[in-house]
Protein backbone atom coordinates (compact mmCIF):
# COMPACT_ATOMS: atom_id res chain seq x y z
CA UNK A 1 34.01 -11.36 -16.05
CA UNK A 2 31.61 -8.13 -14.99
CA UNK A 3 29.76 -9.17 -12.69
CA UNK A 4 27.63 -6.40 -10.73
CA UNK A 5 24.97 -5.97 -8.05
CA UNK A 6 23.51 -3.12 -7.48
CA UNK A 7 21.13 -2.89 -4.67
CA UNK A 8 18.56 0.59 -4.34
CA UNK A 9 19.26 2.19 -0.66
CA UNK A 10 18.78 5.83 0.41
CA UNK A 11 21.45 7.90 0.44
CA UNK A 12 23.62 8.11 4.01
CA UNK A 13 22.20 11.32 6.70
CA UNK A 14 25.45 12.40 7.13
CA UNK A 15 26.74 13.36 3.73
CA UNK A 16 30.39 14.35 4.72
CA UNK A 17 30.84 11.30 6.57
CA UNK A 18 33.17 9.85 4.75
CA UNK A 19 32.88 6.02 6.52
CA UNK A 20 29.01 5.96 6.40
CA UNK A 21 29.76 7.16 2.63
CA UNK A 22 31.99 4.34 2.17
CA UNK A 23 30.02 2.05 3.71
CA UNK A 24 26.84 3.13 1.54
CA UNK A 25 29.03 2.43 -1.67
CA UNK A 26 30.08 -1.03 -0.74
CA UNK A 27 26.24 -2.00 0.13
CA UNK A 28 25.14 -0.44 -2.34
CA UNK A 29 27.43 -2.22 -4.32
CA UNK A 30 26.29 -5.45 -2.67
CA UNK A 31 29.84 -6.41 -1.72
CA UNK A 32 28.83 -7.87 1.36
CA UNK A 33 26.31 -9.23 2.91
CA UNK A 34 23.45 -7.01 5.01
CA UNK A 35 24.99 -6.46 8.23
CA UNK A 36 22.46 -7.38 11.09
CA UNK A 37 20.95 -4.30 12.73
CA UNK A 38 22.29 -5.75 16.10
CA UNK A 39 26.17 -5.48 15.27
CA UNK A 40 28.34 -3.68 16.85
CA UNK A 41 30.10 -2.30 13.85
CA UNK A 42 27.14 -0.93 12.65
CA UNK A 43 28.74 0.91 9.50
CA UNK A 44 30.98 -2.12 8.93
CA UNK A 45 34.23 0.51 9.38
CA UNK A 46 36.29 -2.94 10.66
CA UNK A 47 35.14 -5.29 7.92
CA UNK A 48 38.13 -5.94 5.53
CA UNK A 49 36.43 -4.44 1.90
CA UNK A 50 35.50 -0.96 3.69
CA UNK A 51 39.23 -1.50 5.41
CA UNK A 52 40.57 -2.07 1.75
CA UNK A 53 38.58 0.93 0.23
CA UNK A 54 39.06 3.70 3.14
CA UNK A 55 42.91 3.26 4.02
CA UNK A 56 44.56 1.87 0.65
CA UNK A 57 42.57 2.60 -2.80
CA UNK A 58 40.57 5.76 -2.04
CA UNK A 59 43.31 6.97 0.13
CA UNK A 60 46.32 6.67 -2.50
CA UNK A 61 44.43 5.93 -5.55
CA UNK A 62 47.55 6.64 -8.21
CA UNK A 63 48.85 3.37 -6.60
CA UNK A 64 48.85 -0.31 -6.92
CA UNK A 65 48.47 -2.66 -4.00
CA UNK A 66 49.76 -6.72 -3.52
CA UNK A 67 47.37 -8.64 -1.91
CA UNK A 68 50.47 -10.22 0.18
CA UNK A 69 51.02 -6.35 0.96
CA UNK A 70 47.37 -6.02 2.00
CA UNK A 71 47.41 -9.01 4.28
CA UNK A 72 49.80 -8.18 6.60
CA UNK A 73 48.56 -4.94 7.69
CA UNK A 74 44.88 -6.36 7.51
CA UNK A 75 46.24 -9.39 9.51
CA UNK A 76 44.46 -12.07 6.71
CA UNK A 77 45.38 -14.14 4.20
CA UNK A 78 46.41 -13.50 1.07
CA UNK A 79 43.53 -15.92 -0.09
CA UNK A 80 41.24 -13.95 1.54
CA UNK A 81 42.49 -10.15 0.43
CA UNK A 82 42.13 -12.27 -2.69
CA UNK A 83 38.77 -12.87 -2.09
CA UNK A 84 37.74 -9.33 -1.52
CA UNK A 85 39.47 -7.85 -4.56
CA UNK A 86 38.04 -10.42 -7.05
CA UNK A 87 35.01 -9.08 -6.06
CA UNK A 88 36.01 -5.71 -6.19
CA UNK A 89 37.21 -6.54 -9.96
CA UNK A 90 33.88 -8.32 -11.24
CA UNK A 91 32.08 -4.89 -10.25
CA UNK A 92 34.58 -2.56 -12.65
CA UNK A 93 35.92 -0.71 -9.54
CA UNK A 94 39.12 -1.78 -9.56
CA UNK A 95 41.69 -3.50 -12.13
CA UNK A 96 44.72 -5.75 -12.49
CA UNK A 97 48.38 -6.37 -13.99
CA UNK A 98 50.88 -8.47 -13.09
CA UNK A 99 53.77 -7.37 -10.92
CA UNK A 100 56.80 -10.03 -9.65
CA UNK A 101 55.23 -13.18 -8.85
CA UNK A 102 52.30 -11.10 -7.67
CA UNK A 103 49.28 -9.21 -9.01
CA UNK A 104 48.96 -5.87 -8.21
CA UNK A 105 45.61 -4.52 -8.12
CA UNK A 106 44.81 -0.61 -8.92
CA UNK A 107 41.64 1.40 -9.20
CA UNK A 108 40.23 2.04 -11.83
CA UNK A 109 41.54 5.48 -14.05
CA UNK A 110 43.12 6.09 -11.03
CA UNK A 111 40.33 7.89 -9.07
CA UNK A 112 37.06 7.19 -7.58
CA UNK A 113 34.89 9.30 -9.72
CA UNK A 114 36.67 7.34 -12.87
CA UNK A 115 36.26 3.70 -11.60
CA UNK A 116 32.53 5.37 -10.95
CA UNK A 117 31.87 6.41 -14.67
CA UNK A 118 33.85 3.11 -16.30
CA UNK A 119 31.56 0.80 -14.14
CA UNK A 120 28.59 3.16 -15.26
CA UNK A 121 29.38 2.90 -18.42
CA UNK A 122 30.09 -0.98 -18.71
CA UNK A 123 27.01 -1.24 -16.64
CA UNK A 124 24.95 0.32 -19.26
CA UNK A 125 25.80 -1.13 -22.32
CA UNK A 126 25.92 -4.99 -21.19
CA UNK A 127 22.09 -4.29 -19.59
CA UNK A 128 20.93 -2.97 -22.97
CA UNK A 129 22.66 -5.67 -24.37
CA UNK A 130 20.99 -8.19 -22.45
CA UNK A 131 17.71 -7.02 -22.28
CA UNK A 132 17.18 -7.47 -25.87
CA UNK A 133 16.29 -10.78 -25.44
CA UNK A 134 12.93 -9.64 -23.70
CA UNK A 135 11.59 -8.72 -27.62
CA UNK A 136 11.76 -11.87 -28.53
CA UNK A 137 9.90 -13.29 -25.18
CA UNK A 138 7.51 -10.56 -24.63
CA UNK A 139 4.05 -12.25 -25.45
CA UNK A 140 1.55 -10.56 -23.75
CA UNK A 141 -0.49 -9.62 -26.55
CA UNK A 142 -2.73 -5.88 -26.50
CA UNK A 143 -4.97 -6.33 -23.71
CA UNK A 144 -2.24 -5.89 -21.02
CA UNK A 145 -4.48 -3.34 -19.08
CA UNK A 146 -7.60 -3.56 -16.80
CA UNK A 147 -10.77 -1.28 -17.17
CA UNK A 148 -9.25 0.16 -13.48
CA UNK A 149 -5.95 0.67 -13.03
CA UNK A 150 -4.51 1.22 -9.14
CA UNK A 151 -1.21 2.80 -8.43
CA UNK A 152 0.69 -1.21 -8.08
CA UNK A 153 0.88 -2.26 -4.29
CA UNK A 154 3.98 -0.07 -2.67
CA UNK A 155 7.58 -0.19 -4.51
CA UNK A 156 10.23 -2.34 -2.98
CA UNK A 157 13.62 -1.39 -3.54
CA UNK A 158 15.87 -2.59 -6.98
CA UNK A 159 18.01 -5.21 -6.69
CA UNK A 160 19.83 -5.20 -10.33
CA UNK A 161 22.60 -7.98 -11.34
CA UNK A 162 24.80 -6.95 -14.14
CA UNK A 163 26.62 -9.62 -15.83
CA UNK A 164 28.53 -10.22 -19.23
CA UNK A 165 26.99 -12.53 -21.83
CA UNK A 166 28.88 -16.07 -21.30
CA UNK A 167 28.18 -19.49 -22.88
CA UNK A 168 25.36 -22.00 -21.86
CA UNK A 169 25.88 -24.35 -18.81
CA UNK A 170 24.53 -27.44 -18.28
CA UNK A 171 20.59 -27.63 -18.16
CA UNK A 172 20.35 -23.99 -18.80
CA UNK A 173 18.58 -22.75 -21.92
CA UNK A 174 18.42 -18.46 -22.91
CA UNK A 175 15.65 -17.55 -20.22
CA UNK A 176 17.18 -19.39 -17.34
CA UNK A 177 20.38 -17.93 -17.93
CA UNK A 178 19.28 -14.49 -18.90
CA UNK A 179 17.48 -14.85 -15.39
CA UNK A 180 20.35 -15.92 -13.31
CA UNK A 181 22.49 -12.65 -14.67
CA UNK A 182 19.43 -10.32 -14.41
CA UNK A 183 19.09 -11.15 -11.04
CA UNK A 184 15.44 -12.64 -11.18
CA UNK A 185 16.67 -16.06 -9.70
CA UNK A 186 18.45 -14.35 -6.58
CA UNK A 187 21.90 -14.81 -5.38
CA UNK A 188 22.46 -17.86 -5.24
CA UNK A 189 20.45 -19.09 -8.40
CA UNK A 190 20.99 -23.00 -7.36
CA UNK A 191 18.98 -25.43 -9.42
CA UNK A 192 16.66 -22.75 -10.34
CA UNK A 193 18.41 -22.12 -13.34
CA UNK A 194 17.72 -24.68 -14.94
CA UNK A 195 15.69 -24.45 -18.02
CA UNK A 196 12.33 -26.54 -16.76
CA UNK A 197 13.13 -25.00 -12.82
CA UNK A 198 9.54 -23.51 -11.39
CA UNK A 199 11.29 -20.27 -11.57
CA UNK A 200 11.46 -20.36 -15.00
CA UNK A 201 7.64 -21.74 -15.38
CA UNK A 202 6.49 -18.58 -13.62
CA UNK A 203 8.49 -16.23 -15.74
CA UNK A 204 7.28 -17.70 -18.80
CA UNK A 205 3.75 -17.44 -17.11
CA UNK A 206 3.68 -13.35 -16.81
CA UNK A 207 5.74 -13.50 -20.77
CA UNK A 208 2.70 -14.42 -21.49
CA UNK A 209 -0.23 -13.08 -19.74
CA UNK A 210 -1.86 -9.47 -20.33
CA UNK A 211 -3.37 -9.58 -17.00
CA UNK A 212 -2.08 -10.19 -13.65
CA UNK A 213 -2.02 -13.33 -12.08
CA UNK A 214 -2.57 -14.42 -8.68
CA UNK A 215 0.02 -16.84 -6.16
CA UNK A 216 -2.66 -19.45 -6.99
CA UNK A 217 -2.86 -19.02 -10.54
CA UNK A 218 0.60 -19.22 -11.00
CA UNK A 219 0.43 -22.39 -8.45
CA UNK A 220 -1.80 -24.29 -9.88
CA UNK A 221 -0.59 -23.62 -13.49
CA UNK A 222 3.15 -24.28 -12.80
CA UNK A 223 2.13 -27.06 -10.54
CA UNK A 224 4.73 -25.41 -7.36
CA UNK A 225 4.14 -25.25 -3.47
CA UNK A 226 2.18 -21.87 -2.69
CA UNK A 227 4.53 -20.62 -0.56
CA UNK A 228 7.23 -20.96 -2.86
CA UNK A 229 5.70 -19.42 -5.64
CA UNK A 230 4.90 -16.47 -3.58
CA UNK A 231 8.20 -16.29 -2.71
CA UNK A 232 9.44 -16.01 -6.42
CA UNK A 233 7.12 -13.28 -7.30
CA UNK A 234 8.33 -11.46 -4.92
CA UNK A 235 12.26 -12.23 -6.10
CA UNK A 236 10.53 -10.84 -9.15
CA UNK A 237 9.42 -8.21 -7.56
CA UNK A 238 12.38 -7.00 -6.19
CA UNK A 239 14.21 -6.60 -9.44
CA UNK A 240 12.25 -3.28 -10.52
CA UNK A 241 10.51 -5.96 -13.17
CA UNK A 242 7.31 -6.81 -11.72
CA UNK A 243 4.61 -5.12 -9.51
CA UNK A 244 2.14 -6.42 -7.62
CA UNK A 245 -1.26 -4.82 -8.22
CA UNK A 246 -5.04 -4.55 -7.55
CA UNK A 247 -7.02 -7.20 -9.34
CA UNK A 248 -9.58 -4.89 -10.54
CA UNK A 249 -10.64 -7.55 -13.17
CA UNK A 250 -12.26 -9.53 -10.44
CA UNK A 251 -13.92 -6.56 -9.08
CA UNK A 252 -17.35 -8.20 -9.47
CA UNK A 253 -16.42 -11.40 -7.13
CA UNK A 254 -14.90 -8.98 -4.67
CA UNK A 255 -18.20 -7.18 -4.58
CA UNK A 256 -20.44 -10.64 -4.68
CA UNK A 257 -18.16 -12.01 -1.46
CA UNK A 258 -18.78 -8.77 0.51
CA UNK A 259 -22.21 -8.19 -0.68
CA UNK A 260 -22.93 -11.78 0.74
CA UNK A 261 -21.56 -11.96 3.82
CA UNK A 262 -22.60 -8.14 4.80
CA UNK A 263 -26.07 -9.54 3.96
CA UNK A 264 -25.42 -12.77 6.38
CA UNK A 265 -23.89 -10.66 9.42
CA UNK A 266 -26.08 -7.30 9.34
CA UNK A 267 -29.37 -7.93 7.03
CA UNK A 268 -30.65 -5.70 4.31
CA UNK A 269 -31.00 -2.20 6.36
CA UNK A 270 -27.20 -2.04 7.05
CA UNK A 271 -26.31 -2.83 3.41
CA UNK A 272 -29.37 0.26 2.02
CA UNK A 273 -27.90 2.78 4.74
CA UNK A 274 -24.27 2.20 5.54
CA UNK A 275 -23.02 -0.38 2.58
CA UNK A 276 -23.96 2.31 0.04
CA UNK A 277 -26.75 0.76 -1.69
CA UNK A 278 -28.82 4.35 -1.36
CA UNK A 279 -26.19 6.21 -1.75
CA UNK A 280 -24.92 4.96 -5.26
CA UNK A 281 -28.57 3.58 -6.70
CA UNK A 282 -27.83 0.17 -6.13
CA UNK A 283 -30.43 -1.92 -8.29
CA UNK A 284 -33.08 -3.40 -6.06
CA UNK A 285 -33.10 -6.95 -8.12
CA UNK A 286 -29.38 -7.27 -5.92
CA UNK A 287 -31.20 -7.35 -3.19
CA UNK A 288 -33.86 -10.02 -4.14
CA UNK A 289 -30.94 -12.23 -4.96
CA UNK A 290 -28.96 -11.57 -1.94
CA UNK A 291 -32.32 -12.99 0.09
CA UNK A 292 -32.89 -15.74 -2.32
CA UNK A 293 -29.66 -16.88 -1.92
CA UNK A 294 -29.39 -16.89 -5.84
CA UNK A 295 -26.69 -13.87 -6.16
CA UNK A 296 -23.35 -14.50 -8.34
CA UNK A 297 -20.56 -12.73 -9.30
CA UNK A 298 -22.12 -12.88 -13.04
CA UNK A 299 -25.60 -11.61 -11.69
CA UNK A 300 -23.38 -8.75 -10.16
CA UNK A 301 -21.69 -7.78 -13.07
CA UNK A 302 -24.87 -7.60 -15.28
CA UNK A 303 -26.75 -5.62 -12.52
CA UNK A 304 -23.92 -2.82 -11.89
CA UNK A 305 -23.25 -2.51 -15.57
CA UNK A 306 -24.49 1.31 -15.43
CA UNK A 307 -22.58 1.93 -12.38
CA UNK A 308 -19.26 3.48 -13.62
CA UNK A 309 -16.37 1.76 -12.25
CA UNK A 310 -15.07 3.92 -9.45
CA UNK A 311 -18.29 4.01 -8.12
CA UNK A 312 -18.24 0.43 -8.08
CA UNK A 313 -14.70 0.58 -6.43
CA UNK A 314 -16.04 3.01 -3.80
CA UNK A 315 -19.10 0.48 -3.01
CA UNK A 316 -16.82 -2.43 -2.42
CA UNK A 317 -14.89 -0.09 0.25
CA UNK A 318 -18.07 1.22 2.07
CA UNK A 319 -18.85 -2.71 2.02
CA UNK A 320 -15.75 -3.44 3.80
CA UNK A 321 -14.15 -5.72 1.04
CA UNK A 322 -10.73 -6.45 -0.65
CA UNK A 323 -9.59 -7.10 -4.01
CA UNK A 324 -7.35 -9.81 -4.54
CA UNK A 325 -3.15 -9.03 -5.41
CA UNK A 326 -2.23 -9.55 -8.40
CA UNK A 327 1.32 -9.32 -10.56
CA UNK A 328 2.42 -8.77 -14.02
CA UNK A 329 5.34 -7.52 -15.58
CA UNK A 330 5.60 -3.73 -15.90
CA UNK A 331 4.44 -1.55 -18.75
CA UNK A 332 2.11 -2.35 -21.57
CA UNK A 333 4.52 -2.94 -24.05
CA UNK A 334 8.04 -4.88 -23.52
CA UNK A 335 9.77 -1.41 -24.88
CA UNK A 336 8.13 0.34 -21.65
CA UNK A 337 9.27 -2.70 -19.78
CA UNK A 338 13.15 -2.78 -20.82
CA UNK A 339 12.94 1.58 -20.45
CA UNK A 340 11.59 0.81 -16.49
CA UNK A 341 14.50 -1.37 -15.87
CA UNK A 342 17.03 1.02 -17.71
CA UNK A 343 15.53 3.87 -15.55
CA UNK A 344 15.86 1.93 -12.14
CA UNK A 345 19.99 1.56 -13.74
CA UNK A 346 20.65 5.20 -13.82
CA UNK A 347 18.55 6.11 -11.01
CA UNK A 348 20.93 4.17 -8.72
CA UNK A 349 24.00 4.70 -10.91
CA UNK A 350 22.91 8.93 -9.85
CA UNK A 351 23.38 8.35 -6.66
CA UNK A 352 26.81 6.12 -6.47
CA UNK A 353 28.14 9.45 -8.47
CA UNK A 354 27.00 11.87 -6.11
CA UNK A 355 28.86 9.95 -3.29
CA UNK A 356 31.77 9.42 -5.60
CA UNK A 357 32.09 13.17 -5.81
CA UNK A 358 31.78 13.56 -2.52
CA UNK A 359 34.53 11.25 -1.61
CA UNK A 360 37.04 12.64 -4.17
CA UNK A 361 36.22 15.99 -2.64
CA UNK A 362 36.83 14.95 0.79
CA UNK A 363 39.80 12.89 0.08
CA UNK A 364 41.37 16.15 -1.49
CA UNK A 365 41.03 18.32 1.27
């Protein structure tokens, strides 16, 4: 079955180098797990995949390998060369036939660039494919926008599982499994794909929500540990699907909880000269409340009606206050949403063909 992970990282600094290139592929590939920044290998030139890639397939690439072959010059098992290939064959790079007694594995159209553009390919078409399903979840309704809208809160890199369409397991309904092979549930999905796992909850949550919600919103509603849910957001997060953005929707509380507490630590003066009440006409009557201890976010938003919305974003920085992180899923509409997630594809698929050429050209040299 195709099963692919594609992970977003920076192409290598040195470009001709053909082990850091190798090495880029295979995490990039997320065939692997992240070295740790303290090991010695640090471009993983020993491990047995970059071992298998740099002196067998990308070295003789018109020819097949056995896996008994493979394991006594790698000094492993044949169980474990196995292992390595299988992977190798769920991500399109390499293929399979039968030889005597023993399978003999090949690369793909018999060079790099090839397995490249088959696995591109493949890639492409089962993520369309699966996406679909997103037009019949998407239920977010018109309003999916705020009055202010912030660049969202940095850009972590894509993580992007590719999988082929298979049956229903046990306990899993459409969502939970579309999840799983999307890559929204992590790795190592575990119970949370499940159809009634909190995972699930949450997703269903931003289907259908036009504006973002908060780690306690989604809490309190899907009735999960804090922690946790943040946590699964920000699996979300990582998959190119959701952003995390400024909750300019509660702009008025932000402004009532720093209006209130400037007012407790420095007094009126401070808030007039350097909170920005002169500056940007703040209504008087704000004031009045803020000493009768009678101010609220609603008396807030009445009062700075006028005020035009940046301005109102620039007063709650000269106060020294925050808006609250939100997250959503991105785009307005779920087209937007499933062209975002194609984009992050062949934005990462760009690069893994630039160091494909590269390879082939310094293989032929």
């Amino acid at each position: 079955m195709f099963d692919l992970r594609l992970e977003e990282i920076p192409l290598p600094a040195g470009k001709k180098d053909r082990d850091n290139l190798i090495s880029w592929l295979i995490d990039t590939l997320c065939l692997h797990r992240r070295r740790e920044d303290s090991a010695s290998d640090e471009l993983g030139t020993f491990s047995p995949i970059h071992r298998i890639l740099s002196e067998h397939l990308l070295k003789f690439p018109d020819k097949g390998f056995e896996t008994r072959e493979l394991a006594e010059e790698l000094g492993l098992t044949p169980a474990a060369i196995h292992h390595h290939f299988a992977r190798l064959v769920s991500a399109g790079i390499i293929s399979t036939t039968s030889g005597k007694g023993w399978k003999i594995y090949y690369l793909v159209g018999g060079s790099i660039t090839n397995a490249i553009e088959n696995m591109k390919s493949r890639s492409t078409i089962i993520h369309k494919q699966r996406i679909k399903i997103l037009d019949d979840l998407w239920n977010r309704g018109k309003k999916t926008t705020m009055k202010i809208e912030l660049p969202p809160d940095g850009k972590p890199s894509a993580l992007i599982r590719i999988k082929e369409w298979g049956p229903l397991l046990e306990n899993e309904n459409d969502i939970s499994r579309f999840m799983a092979d999307i890559g929204l549930l992590g790795e190592r999905p575990g119970r949370e794909n499940k159809s009634d796992s909190l995972s699930v909850k949450v997703f269903q949550m931003l289907l259908n929500s036009g504006s973002p919600i908060s780690i306690d919103e989604a809490a309190e509603e899907c009735e999960g540990p804090k922690p946790r849910v943040g946590r699964i957001l920000e699996r979300f997060r990582g998959t190119g699907m959701v952003e995390r953005v400024a909750r300019t929707d509660r702009l008025s509380t932000a402004l009532w909880s720093a209006m209130t507490t400037q007012h407790m630590r420095r007094g009126e003066d401070w808030l007039l000269k350097k909170g920005g009440f002169q500056r940007l006409s703040v209504p008087n009557s704000i004031l009045k409340h803020l000493k009768n201890n009678t101010c609220s976010p609603e008396i807030i938003s009445r009062t700075l009606k006028s005020l035009e919305p940046r301005d109102q974003m620039l007063l709650l920085n000269l106060l020294g206050g925050r808006l609250p992180l939100g997250y959503r899923l991105v785009g307005t509409t779920v087209d937007l949403l499933k062209r975002k997630s194609i984009d992050d594809l062949e934005r990462i698929f760009r690069r893994i063909e630039r160091v494909g050429k590269t390879l082939s050209e310094l293989e032929n040299q």
